[in-house]
PDB file of N, CA and C in Angstrom:
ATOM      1  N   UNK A   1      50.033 122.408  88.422  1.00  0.00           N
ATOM      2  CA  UNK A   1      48.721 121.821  88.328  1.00  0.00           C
ATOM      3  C   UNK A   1      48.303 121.775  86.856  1.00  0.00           C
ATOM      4  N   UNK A   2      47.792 120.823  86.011  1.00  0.00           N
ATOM      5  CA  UNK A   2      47.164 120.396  85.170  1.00  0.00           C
ATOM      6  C   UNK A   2      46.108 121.198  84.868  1.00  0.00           C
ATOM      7  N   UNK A   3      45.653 122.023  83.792  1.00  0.00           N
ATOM      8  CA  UNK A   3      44.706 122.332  83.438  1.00  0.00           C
ATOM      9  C   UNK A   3      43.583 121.468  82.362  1.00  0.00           C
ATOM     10  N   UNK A   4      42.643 121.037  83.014  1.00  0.00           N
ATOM     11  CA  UNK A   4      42.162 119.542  82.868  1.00  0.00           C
ATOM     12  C   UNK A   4      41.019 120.187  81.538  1.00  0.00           C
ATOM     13  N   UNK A   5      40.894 121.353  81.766  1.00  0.00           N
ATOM     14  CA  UNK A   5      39.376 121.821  81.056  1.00  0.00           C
ATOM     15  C   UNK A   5      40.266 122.119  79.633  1.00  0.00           C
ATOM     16  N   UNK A   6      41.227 122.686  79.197  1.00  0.00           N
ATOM     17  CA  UNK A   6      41.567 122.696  77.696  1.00  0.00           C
ATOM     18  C   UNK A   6      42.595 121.464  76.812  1.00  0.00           C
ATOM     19  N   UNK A   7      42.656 120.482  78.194  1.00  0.00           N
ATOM     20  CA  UNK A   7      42.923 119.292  77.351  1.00  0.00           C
ATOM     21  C   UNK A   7      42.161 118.370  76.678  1.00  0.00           C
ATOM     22  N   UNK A   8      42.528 118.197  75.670  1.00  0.00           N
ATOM     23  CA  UNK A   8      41.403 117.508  74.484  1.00  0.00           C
ATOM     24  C   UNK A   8      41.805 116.136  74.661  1.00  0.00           C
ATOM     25  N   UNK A   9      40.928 114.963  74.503  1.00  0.00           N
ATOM     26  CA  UNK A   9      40.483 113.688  74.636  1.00  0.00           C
ATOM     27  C   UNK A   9      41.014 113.551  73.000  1.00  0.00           C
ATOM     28  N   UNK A  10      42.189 112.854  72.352  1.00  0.00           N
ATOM     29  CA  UNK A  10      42.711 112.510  71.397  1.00  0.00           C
ATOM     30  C   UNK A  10      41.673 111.065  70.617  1.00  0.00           C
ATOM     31  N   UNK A  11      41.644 111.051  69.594  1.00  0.00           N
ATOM     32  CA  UNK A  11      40.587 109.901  68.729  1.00  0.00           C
ATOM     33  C   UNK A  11      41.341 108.453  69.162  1.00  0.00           C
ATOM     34  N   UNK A  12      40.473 107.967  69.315  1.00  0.00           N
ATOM     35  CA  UNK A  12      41.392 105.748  69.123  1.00  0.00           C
ATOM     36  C   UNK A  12      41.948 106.095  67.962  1.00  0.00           C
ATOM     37  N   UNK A  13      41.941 106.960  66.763  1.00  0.00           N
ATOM     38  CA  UNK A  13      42.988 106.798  65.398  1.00  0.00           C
ATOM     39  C   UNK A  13      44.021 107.604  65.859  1.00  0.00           C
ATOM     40  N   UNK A  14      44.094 108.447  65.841  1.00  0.00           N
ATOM     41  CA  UNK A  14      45.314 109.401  66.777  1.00  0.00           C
ATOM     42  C   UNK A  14      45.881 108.628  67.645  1.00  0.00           C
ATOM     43  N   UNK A  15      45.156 107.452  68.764  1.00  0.00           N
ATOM     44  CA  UNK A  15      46.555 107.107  69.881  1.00  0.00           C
ATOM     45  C   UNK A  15      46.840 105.663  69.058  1.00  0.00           C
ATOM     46  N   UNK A  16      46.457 105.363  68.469  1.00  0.00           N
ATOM     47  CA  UNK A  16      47.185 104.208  67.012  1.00  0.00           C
ATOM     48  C   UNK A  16      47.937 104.407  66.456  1.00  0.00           C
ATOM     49  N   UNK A  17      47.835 105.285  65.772  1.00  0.00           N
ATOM     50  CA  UNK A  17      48.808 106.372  65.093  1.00  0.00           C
ATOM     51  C   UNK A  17      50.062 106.384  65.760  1.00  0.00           C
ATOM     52  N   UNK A  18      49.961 107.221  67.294  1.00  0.00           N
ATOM     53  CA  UNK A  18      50.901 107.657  68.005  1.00  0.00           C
ATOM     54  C   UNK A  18      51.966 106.157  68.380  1.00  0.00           C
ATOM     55  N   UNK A  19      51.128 105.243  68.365  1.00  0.00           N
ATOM     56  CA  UNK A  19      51.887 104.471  68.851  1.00  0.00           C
ATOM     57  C   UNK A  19      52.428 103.013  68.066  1.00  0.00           C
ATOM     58  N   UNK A  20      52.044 103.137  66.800  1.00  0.00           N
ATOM     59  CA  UNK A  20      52.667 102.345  65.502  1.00  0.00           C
ATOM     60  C   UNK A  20      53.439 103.179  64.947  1.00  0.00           C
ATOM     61  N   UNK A  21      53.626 104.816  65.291  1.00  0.00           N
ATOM     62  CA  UNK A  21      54.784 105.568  64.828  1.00  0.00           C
ATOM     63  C   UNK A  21      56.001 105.235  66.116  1.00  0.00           C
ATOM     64  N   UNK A  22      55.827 104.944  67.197  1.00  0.00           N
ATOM     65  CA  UNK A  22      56.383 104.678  68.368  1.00  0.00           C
ATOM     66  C   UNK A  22      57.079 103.513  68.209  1.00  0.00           C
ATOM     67  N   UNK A  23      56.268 102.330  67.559  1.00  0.00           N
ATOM     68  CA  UNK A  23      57.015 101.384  67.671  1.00  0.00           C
ATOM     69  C   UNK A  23      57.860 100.895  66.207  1.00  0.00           C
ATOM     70  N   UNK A  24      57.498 101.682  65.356  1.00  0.00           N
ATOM     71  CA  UNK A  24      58.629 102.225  63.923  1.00  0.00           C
ATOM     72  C   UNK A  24      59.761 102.797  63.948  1.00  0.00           C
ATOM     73  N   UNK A  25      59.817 104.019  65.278  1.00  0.00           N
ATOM     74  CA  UNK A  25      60.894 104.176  65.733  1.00  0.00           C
ATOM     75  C   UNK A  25      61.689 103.606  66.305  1.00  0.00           C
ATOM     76  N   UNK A  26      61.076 102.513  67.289  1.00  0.00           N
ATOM     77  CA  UNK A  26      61.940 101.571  68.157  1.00  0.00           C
ATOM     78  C   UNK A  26      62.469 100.262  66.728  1.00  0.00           C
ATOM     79  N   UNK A  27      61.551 100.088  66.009  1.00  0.00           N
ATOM     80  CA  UNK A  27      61.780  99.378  65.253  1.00  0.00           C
ATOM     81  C   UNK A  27      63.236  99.452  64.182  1.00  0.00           C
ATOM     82  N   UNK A  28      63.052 100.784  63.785  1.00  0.00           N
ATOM     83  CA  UNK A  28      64.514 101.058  62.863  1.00  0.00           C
ATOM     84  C   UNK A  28      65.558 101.205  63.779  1.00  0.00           C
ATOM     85  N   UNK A  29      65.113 101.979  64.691  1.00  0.00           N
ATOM     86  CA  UNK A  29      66.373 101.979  66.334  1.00  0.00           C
ATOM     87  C   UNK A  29      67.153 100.485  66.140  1.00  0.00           C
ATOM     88  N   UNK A  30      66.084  99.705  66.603  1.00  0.00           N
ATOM     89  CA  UNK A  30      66.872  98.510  67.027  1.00  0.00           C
ATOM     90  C   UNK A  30      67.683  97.544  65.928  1.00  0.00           C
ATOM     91  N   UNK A  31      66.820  97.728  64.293  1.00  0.00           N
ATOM     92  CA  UNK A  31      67.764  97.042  63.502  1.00  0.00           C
ATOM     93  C   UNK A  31      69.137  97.733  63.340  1.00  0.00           C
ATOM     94  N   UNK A  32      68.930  99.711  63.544  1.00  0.00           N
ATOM     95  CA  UNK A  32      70.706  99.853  63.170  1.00  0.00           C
ATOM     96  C   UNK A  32      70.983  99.426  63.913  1.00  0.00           C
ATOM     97  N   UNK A  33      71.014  99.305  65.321  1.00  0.00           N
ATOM     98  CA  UNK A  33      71.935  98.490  66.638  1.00  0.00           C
ATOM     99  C   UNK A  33      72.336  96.990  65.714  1.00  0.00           C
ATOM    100  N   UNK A  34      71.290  96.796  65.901  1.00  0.00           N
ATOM    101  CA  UNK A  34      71.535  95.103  65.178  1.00  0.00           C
ATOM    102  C   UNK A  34      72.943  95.139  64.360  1.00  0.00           C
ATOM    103  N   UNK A  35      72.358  95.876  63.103  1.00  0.00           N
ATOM    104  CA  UNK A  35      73.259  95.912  61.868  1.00  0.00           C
ATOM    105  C   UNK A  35      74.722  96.731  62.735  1.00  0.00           C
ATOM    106  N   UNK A  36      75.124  97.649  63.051  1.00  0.00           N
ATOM    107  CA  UNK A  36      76.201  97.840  63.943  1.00  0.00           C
ATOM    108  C   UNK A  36      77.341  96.934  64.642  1.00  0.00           C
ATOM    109  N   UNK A  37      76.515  96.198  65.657  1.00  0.00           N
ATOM    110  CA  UNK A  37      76.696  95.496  66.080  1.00  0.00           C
ATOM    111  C   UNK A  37      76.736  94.019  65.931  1.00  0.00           C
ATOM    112  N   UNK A  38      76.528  93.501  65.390  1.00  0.00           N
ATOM    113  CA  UNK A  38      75.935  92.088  65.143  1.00  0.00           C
ATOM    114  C   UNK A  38      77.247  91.791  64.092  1.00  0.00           C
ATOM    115  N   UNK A  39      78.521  91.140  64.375  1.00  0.00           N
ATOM    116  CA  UNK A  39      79.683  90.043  63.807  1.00  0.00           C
ATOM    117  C   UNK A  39      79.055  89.766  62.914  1.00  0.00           C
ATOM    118  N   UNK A  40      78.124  88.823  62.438  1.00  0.00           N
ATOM    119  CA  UNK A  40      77.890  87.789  61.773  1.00  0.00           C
ATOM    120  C   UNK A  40      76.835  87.886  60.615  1.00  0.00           C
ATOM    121  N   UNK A  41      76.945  89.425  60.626  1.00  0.00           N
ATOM    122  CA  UNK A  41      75.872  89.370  59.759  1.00  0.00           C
ATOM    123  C   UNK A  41      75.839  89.030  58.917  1.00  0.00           C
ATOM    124  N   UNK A  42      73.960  88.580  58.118  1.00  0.00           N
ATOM    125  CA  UNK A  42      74.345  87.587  57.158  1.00  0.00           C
ATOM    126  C   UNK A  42      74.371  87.433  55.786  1.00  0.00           C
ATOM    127  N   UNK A  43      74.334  89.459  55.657  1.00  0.00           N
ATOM    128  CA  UNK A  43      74.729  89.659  54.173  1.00  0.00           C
ATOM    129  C   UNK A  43      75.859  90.398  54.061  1.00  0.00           C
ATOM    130  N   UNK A  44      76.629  90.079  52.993  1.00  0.00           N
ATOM    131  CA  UNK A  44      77.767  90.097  52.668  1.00  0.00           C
ATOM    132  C   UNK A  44      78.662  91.587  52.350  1.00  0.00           C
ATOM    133  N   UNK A  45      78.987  92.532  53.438  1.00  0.00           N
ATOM    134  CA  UNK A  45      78.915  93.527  53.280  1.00  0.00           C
ATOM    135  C   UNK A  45      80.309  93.851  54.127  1.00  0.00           C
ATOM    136  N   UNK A  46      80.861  94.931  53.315  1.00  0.00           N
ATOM    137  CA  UNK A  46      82.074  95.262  53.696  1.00  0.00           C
ATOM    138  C   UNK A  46      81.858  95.857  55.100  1.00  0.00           C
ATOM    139  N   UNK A  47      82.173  95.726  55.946  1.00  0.00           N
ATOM    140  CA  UNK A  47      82.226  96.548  57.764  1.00  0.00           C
ATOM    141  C   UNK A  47      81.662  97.911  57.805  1.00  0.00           C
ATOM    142  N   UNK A  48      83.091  98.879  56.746  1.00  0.00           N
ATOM    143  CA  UNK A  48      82.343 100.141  56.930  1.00  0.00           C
ATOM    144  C   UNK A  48      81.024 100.465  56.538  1.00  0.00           C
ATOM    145  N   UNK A  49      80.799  99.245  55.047  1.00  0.00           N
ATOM    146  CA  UNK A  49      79.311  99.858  54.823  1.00  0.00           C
ATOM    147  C   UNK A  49      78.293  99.381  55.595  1.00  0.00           C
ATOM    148  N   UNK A  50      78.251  97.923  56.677  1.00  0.00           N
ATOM    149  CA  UNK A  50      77.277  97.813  57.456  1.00  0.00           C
ATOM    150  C   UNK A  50      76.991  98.588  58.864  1.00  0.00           C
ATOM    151  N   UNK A  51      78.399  99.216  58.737  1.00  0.00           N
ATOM    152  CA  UNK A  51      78.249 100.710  60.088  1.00  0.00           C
ATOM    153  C   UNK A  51      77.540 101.710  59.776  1.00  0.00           C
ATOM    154  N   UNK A  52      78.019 101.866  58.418  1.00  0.00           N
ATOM    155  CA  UNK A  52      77.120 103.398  57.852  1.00  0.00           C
ATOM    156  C   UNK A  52      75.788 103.534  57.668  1.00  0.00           C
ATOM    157  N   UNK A  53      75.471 102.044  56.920  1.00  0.00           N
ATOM    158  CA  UNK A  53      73.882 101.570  57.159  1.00  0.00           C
ATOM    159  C   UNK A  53      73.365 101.488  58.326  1.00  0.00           C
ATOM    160  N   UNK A  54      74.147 101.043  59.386  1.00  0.00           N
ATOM    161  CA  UNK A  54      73.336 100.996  60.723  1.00  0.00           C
ATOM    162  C   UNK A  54      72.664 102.196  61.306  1.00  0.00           C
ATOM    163  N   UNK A  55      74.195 103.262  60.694  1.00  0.00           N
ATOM    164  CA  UNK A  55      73.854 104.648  61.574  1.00  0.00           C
ATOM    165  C   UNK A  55      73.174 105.640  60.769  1.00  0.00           C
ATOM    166  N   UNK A  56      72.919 104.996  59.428  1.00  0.00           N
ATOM    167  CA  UNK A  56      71.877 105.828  58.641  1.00  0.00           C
ATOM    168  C   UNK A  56      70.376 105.512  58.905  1.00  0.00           C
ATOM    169  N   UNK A  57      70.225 104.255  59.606  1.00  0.00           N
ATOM    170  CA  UNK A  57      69.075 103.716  60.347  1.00  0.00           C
ATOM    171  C   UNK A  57      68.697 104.427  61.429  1.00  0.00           C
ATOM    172  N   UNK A  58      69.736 104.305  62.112  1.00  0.00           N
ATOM    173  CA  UNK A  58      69.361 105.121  63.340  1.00  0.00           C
ATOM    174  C   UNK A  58      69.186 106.400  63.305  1.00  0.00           C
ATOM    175  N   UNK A  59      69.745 107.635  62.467  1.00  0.00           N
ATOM    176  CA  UNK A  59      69.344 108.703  62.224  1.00  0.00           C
ATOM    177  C   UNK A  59      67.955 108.678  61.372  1.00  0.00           C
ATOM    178  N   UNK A  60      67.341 107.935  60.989  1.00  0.00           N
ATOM    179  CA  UNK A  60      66.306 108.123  60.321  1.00  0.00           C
ATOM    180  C   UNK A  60      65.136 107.787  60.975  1.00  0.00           C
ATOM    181  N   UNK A  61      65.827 106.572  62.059  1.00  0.00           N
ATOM    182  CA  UNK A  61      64.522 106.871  63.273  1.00  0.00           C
ATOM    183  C   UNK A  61      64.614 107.765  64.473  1.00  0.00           C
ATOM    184  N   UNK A  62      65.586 108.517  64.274  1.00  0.00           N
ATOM    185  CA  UNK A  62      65.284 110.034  65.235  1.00  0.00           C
ATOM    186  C   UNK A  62      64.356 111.038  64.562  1.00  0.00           C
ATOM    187  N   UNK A  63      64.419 110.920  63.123  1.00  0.00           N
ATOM    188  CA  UNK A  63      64.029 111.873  62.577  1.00  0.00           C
ATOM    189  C   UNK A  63      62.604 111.712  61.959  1.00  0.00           C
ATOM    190  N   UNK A  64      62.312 110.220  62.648  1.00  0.00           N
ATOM    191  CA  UNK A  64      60.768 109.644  62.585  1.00  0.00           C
ATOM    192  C   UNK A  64      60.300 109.942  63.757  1.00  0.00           C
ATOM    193  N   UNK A  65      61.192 110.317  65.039  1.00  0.00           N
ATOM    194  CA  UNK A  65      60.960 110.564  66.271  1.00  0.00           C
ATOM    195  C   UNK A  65      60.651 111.793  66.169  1.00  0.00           C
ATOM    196  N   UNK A  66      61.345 112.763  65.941  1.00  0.00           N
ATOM    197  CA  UNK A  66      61.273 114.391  66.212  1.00  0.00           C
ATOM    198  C   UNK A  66      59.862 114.672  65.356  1.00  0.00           C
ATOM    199  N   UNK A  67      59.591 113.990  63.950  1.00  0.00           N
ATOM    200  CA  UNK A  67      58.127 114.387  63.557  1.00  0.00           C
ATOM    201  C   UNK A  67      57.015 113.749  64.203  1.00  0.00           C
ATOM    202  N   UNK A  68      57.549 112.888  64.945  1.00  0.00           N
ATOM    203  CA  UNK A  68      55.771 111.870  65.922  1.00  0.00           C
ATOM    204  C   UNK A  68      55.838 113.055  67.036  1.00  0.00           C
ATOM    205  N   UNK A  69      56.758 113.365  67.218  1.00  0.00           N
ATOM    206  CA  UNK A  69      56.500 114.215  68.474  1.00  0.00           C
ATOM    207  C   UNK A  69      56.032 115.918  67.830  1.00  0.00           C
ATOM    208  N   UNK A  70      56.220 116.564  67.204  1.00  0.00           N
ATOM    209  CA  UNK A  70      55.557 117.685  66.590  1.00  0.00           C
ATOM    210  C   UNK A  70      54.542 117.273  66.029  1.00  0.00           C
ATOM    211  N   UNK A  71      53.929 116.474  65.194  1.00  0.00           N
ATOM    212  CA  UNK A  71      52.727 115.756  64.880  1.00  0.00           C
ATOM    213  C   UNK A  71      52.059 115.954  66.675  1.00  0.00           C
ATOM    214  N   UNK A  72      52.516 115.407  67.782  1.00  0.00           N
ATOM    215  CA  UNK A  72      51.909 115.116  68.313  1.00  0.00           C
ATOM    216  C   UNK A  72      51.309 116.543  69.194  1.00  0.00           C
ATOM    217  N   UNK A  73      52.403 117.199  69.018  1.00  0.00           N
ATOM    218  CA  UNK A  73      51.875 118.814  69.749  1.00  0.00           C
ATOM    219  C   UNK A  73      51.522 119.879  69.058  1.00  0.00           C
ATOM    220  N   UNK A  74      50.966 119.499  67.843  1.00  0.00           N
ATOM    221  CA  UNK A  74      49.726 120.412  66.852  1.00  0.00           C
ATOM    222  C   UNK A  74      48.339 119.735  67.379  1.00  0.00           C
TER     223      UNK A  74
END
């Protein structure tokens, strides 16, 4: 059961916040996929380095993830 009386009502700037950090994460998420994946990409870049970039993307939006979420439980 939910204890309804010590949960706090978060500000409209706080769930903005929460959720333009939300979609920053999905955002870098999806370009490393892109860059990973994507044949054709359309700058001129040796393979391994558009893998490494991809997956340096994607670790950097986990690690935009793991602080929205401790941000979010202070």
């Amino acid at each position: 059961m939910i204890n309804r009386e010590n949960r706090e009502q978060k500000s409209p700037a706080k769930r903005f916040l929460f959720i333009l950090g939300l979609l920053m994460f999905a955002f870098y998420f999806v370009l490393g996929m892109f860059i990973v994946f994507w044949d054709d990409f359309p700058l001129q870049m040796d393979k391994i380095y558009r893998i490494l970039f991809g997956i340096l993307l994607i670790v950097y939006s986990f690690i935009r993830f793991i602080r929205l979420v401790q941000a979010k439980n202070d």
